[in-house]
N, C-alpha and C. Protein backbone atom coordinates (compact mmCIF):
# COMPACT_ATOMS: atom_id res chain seq x y z
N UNK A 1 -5.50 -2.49 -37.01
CA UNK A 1 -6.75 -2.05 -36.44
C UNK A 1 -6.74 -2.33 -34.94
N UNK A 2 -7.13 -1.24 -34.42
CA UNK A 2 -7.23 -1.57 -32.82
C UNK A 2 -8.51 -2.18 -32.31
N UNK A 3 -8.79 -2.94 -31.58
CA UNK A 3 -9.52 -3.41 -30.73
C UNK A 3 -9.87 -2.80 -29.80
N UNK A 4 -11.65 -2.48 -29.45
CA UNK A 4 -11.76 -1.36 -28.39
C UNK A 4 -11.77 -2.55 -27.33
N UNK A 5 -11.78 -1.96 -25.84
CA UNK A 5 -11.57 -2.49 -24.33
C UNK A 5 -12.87 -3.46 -24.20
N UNK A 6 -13.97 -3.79 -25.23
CA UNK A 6 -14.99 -4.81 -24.91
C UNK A 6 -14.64 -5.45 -25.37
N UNK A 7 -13.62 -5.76 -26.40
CA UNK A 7 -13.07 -7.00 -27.34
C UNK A 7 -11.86 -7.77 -26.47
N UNK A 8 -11.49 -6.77 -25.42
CA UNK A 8 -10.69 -8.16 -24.00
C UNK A 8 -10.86 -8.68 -23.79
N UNK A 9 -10.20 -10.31 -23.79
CA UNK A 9 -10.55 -10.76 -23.64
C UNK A 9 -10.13 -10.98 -21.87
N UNK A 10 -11.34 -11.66 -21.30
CA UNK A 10 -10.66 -11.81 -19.86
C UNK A 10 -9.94 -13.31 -19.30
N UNK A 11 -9.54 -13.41 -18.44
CA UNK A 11 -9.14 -14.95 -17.59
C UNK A 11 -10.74 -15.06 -16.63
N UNK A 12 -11.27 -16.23 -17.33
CA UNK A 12 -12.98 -16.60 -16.91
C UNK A 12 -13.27 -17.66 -17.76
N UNK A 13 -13.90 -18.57 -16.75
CA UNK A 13 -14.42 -19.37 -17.53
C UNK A 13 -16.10 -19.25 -17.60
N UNK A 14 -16.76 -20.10 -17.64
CA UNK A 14 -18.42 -19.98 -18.32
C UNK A 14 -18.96 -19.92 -16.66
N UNK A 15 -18.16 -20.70 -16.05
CA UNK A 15 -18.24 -21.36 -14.35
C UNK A 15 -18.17 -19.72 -13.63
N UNK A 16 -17.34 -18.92 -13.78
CA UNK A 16 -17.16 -17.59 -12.76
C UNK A 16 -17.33 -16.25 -13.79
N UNK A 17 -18.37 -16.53 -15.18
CA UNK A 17 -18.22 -15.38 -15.83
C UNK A 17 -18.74 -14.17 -15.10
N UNK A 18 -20.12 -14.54 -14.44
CA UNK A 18 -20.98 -13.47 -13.26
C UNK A 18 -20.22 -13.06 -12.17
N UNK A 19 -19.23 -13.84 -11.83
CA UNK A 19 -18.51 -13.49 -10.62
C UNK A 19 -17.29 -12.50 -10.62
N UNK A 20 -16.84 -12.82 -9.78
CA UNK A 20 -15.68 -11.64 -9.53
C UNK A 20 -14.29 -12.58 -9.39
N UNK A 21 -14.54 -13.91 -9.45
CA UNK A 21 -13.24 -14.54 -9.23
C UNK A 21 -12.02 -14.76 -9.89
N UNK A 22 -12.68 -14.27 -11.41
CA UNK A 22 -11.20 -14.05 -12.38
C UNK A 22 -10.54 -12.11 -12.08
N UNK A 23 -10.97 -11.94 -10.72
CA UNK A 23 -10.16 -10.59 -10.76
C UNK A 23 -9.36 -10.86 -10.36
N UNK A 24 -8.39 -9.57 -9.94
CA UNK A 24 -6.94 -9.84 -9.31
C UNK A 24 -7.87 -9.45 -7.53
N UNK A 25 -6.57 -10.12 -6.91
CA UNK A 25 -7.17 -10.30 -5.57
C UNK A 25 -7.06 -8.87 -4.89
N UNK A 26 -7.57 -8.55 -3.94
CA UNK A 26 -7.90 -7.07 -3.19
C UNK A 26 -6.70 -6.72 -3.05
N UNK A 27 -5.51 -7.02 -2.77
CA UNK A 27 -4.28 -7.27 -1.78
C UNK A 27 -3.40 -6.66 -2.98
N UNK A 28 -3.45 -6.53 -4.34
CA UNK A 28 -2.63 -6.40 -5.72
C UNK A 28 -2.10 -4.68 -5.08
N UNK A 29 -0.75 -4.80 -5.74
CA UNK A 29 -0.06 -3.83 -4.84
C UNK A 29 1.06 -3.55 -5.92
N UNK A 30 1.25 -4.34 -7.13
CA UNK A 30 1.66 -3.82 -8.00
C UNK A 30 1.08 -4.83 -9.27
N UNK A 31 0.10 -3.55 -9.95
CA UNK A 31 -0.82 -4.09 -10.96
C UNK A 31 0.15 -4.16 -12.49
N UNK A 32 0.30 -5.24 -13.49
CA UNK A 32 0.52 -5.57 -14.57
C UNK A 32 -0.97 -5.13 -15.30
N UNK A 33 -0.62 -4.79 -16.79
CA UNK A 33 -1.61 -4.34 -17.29
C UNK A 33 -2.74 -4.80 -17.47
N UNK A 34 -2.52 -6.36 -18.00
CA UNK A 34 -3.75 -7.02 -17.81
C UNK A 34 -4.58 -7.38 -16.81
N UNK A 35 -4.37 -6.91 -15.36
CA UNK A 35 -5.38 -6.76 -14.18
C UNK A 35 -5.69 -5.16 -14.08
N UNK A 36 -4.78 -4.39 -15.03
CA UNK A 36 -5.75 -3.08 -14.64
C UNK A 36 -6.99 -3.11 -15.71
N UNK A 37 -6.64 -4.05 -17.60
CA UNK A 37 -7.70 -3.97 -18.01
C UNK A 37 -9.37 -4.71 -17.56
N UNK A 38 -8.61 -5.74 -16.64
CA UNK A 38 -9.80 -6.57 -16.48
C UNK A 38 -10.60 -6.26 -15.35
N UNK A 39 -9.84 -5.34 -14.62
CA UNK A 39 -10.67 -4.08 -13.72
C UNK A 39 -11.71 -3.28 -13.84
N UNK A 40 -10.98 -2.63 -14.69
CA UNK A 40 -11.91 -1.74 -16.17
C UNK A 40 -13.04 -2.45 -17.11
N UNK A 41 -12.48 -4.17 -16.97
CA UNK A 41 -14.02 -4.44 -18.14
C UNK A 41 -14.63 -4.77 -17.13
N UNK A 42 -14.44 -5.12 -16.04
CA UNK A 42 -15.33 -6.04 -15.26
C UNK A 42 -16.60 -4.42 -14.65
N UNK A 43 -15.88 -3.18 -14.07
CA UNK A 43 -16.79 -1.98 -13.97
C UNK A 43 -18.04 -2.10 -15.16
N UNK A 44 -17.19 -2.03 -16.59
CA UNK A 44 -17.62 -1.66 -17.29
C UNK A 44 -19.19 -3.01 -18.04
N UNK A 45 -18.86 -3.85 -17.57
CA UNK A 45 -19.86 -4.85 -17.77
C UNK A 45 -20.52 -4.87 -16.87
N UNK A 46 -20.63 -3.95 -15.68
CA UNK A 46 -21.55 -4.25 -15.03
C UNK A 46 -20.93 -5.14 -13.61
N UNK A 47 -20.17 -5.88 -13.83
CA UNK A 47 -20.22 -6.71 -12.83
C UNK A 47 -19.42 -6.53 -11.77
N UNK A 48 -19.11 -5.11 -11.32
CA UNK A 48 -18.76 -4.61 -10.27
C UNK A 48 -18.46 -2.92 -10.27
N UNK A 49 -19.58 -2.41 -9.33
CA UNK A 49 -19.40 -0.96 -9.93
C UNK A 49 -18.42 -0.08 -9.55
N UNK A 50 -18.21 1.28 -9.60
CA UNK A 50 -17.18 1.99 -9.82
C UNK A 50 -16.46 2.04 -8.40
N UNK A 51 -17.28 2.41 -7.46
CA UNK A 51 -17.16 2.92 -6.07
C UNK A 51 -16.89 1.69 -5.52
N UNK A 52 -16.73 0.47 -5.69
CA UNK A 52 -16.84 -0.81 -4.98
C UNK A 52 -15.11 -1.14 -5.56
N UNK A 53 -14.80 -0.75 -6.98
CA UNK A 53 -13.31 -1.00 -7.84
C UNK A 53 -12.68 -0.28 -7.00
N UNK A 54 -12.57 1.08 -6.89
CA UNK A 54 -11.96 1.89 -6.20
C UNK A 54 -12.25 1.91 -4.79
N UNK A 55 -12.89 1.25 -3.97
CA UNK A 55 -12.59 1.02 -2.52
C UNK A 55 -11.89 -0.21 -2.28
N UNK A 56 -12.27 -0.95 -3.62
CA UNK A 56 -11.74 -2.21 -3.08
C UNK A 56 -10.42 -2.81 -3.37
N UNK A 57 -9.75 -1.76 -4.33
CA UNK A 57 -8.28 -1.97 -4.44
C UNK A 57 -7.54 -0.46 -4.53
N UNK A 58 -8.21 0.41 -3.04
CA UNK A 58 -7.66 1.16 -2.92
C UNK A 58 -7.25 2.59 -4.11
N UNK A 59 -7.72 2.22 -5.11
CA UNK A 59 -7.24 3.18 -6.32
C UNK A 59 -8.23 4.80 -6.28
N UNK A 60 -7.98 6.01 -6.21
CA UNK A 60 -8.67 6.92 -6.73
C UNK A 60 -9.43 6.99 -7.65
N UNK A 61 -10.37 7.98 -7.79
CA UNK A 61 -11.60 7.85 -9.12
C UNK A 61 -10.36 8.47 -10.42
N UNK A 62 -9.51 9.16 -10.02
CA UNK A 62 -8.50 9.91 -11.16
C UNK A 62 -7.87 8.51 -11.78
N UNK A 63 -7.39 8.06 -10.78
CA UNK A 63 -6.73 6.71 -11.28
C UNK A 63 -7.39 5.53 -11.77
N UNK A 64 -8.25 5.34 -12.09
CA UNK A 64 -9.25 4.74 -12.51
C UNK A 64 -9.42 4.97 -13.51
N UNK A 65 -10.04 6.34 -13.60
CA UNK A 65 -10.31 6.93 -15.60
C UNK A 65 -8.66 6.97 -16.06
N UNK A 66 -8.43 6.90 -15.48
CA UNK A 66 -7.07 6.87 -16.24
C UNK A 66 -6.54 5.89 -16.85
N UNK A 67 -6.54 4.52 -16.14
CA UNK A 67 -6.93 3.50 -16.67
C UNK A 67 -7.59 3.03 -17.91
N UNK A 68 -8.63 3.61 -17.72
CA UNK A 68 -9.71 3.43 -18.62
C UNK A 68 -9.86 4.50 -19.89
N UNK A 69 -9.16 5.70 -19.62
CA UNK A 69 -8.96 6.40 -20.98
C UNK A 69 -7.82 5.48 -21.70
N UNK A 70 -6.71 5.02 -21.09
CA UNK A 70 -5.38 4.30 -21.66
C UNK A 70 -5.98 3.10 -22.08
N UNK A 71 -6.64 2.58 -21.54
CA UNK A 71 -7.35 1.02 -22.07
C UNK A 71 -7.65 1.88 -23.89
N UNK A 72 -8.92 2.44 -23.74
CA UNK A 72 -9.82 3.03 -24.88
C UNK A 72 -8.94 3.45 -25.77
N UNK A 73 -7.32 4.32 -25.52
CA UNK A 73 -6.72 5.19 -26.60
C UNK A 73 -5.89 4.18 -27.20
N UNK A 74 -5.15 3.41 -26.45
CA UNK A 74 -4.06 3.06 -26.55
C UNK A 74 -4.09 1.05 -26.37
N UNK A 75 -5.07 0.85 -25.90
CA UNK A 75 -5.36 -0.70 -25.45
C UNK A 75 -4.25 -0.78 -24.11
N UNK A 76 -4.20 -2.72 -24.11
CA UNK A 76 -3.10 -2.83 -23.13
C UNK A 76 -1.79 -1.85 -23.07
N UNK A 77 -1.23 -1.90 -24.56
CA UNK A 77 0.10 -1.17 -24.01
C UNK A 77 0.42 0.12 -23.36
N UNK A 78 -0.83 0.99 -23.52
CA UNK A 78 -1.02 2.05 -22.44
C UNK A 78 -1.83 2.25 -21.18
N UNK A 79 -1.60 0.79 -20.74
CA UNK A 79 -1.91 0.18 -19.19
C UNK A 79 -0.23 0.38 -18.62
N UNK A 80 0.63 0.28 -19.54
CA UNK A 80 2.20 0.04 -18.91
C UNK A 80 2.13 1.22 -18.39
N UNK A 81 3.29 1.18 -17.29
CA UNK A 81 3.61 2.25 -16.28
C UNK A 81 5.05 2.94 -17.24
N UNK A 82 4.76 3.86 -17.61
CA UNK A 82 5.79 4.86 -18.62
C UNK A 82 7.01 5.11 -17.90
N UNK A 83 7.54 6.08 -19.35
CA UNK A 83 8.80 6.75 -18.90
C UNK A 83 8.58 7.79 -18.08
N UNK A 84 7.51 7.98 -18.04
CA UNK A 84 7.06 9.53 -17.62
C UNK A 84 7.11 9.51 -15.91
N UNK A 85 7.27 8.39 -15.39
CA UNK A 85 7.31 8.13 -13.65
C UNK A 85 8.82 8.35 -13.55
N UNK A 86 9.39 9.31 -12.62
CA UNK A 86 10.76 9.58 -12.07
C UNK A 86 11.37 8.38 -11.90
N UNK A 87 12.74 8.21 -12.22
CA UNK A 87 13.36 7.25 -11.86
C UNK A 87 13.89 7.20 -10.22
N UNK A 88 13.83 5.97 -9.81
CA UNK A 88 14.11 6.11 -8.10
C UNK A 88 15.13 5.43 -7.70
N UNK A 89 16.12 6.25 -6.99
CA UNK A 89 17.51 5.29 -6.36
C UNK A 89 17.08 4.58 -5.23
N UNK A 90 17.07 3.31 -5.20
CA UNK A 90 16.75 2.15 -4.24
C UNK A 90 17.73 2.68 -3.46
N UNK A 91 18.84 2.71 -3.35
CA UNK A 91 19.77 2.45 -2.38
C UNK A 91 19.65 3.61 -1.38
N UNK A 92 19.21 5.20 -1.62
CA UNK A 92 18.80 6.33 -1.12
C UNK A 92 17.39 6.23 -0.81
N UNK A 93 16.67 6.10 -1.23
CA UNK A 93 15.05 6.28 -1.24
C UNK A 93 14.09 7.25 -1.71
N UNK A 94 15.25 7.90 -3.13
CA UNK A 94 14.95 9.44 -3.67
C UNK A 94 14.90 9.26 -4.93
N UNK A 95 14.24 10.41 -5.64
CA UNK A 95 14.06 10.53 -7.01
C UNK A 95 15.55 10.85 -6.94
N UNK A 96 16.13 10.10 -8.54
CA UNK A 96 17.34 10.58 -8.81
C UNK A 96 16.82 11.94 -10.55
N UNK A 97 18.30 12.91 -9.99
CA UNK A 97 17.70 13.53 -11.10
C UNK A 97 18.85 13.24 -12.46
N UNK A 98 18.12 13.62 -13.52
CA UNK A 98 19.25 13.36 -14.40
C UNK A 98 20.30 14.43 -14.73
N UNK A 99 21.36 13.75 -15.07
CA UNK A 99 22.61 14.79 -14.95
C UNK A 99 22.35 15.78 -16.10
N UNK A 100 21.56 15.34 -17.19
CA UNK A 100 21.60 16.00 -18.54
C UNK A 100 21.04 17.10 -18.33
N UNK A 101 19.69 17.48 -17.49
CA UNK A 101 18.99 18.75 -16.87
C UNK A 101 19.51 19.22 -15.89
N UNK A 102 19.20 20.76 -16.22
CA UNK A 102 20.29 21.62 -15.81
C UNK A 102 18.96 22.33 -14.92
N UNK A 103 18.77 23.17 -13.42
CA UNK A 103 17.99 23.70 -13.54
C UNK A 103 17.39 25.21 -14.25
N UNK A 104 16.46 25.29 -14.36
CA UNK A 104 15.83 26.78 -15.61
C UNK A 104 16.46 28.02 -14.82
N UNK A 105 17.59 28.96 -15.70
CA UNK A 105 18.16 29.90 -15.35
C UNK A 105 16.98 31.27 -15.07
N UNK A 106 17.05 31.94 -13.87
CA UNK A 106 16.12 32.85 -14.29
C UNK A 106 16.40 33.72 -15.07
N UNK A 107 14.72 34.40 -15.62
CA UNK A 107 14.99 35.59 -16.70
C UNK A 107 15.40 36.84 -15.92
N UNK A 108 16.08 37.46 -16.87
CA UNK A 108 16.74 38.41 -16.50
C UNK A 108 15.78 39.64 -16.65
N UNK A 109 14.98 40.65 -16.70
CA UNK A 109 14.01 41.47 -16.71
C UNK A 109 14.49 42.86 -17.49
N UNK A 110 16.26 43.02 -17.49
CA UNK A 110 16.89 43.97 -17.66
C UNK A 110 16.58 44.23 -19.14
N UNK A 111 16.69 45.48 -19.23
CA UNK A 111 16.40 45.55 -20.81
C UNK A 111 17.99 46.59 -21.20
């Protein structure tokens, strides 16, 4: 049984539950899942609204629900950053492509 995104639990004690101090700090520049969910509950409880999340750690409103649909469908584990992001050669500074894809031949129109 899954657990919906109000059953997160967060990092808070009784001392900073009203506050904002169990967030991740403004400066987070590569988010682990459990600071994107506690992003998402903290909007979602109220205790910091939407436009204030997304100015204040830089994120888009797209990227945000996005978040927050993956919290709702999938819980934490579809907070992880997928296969679905291009793989990148450090040593170049480029998407590498894979050898197995070939590019799409065009159609031929000829009959």
């Amino acid at each position: 049984m899954r657990s919906s995104p109000d059953d997160i639990p967060l990092r808070a004690d009784a001392a900073d539950l009203h506050g904002l101090e169990s967030l991740p700090p403004a400066t987070t520049t590569r988010w682990f899942p459990r600071q994107k969910a506690e992003v998402v509950a903290a909007v979602r409880a109220g205790r910091l609204k939407l436009d204030d999340a997304c100015r204040l750690y830089r994120l888009s409103l797209e990227e945000f629900m996005s978040w927050q649909r993956a919290l709702r469908d999938t819980g934490l584990r579809g907070l992880r950053v997928s296969a679905s992001h291009p793989p990148v050669d450090r040593k170049r500074g480029r998407i590498r492509r894979s050898r197995r894809l070939r590019p799409a031949q065009p159609v031929s129109n000829h009959v």
